[in-house]
Protein backbone atom coordinates (compact mmCIF):
# COMPACT_ATOMS: atom_id res chain seq x y z
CA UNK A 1 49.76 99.74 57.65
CA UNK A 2 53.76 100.96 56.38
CA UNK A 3 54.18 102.18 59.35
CA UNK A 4 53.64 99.08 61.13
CA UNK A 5 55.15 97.41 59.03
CA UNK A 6 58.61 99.41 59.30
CA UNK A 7 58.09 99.35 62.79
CA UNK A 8 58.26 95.53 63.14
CA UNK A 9 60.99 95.59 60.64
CA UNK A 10 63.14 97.91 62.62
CA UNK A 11 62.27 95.43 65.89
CA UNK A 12 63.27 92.49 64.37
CA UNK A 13 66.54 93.52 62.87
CA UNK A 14 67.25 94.86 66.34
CA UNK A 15 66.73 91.94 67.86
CA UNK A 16 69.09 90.13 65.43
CA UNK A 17 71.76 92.86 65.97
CA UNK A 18 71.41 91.87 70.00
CA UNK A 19 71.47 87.75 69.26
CA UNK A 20 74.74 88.23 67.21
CA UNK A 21 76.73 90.38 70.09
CA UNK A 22 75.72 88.21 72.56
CA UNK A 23 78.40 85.67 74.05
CA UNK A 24 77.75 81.70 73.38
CA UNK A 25 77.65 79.36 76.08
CA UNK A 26 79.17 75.45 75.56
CA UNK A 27 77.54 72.86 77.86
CA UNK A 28 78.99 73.01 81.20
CA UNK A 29 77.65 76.73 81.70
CA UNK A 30 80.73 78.82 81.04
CA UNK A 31 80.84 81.45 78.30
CA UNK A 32 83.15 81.15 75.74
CA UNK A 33 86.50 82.76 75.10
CA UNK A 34 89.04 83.16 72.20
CA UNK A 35 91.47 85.09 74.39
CA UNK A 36 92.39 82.40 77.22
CA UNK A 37 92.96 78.28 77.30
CA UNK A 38 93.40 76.40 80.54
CA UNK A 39 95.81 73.47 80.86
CA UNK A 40 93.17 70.97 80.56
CA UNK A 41 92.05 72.51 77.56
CA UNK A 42 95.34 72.61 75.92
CA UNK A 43 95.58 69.36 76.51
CA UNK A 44 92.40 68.22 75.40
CA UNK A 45 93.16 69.84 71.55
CA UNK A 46 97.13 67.67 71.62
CA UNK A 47 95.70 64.81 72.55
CA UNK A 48 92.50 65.27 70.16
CA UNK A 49 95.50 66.03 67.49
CA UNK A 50 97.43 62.76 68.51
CA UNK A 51 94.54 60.77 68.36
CA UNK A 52 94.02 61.43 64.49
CA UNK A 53 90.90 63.02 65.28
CA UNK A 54 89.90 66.53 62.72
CA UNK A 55 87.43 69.00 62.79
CA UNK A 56 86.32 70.56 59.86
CA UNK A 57 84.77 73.76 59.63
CA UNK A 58 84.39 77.27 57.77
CA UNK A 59 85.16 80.37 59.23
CA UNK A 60 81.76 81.98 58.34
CA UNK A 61 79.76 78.78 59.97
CA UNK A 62 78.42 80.05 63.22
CA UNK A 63 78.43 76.55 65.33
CA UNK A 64 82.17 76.75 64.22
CA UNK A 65 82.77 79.60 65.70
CA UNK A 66 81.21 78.63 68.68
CA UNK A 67 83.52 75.29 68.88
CA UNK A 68 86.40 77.43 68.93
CA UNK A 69 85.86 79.33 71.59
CA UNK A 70 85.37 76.70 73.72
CA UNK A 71 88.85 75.93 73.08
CA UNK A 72 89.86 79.54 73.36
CA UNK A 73 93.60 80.02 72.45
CA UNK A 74 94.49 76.08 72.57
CA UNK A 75 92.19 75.95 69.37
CA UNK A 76 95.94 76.34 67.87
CA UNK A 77 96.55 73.21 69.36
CA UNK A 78 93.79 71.51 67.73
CA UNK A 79 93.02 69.65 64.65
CA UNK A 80 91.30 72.03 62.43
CA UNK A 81 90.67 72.04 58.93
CA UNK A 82 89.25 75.14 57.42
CA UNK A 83 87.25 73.85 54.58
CA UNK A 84 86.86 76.96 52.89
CA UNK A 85 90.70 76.90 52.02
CA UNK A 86 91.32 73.41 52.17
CA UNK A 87 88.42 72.01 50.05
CA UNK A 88 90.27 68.95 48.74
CA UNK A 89 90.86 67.59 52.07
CA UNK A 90 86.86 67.92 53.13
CA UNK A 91 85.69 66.78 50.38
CA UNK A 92 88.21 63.48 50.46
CA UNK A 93 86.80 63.30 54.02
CA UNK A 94 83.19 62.77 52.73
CA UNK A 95 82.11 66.60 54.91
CA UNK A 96 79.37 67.33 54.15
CA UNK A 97 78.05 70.34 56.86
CA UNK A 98 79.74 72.06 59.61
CA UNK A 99 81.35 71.50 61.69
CA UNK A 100 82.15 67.94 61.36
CA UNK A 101 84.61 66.03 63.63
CA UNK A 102 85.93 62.58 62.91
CA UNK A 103 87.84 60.65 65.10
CA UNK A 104 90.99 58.21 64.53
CA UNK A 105 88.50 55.21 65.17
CA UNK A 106 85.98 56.48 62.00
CA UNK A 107 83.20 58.07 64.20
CA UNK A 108 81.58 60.90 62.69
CA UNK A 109 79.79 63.75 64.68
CA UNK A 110 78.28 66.69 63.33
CA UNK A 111 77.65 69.89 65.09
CA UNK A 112 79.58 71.62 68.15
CA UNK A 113 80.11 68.83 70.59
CA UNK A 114 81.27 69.91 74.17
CA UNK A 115 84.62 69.42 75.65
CA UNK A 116 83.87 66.69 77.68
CA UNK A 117 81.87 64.41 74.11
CA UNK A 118 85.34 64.76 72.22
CA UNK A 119 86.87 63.64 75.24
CA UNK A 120 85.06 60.96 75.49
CA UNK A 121 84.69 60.08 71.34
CA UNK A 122 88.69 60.64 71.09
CA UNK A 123 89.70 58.21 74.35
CA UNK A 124 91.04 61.27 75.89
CA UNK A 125 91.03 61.44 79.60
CA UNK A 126 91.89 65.23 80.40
């Protein structure tokens, strides 16, 4: 019976080792990337920034992560707040889970949201 037991430990930590290395996928199909950002991507995170939008996050959340590489490199272009350094700020801004975007007009949304949602939430056309 320990033997089984180890056994189907060994399996499942394997298979967590696999789902962590694994790329993540936004919406539209594409895998994401931290090393590139397109034009209409850049755009997307000045014009998220202009419109008083923020998205608050922590750098250990996983669906964080995942909403900045959709953004790739223009995710320096966006409105970010890491909460974990900035706790003031989130907690003035009533976060309370990650990620959290709010928008110039008061909408809320929690969770990764594609590209083309903050678009839309935002007023952006990109």
């Amino acid at each position: 019976m320990k033997k089984y037991l180890i056994i189907i430990t060994v399996l499942v930590a394997m298979l967590f080792l696999v789902s962590c290395t694994t790329g993540t996928t936004d919406t539209t199909g594409t895998t994401g990337s931290t090393d590139t950002a397109d034009a209409e991507t850049l755009a997307l995170a000045e014009c998220l920034t202009e419109s008083g939008a923020k998205f608050y996050g922590a750098y250990w959340c996983p669906h964080c992560i995942d909403q900045k590489e959709m953004f790739g490199d223009a995710i320096s272009s966006a409105p970010y707040v890491e909460c974990t350094e900035e706790e003031a700020a989130c907690a003035a801004a009533g976060v309370t889970g990650y990620p959290t975007w709010i928008f110039g007009d008061g909408t809320v949304t929690q969770g990764a949201q594609s590209l083309g949602t903050l678009a839309e939430l935002s007023g952006c056309e990109v």
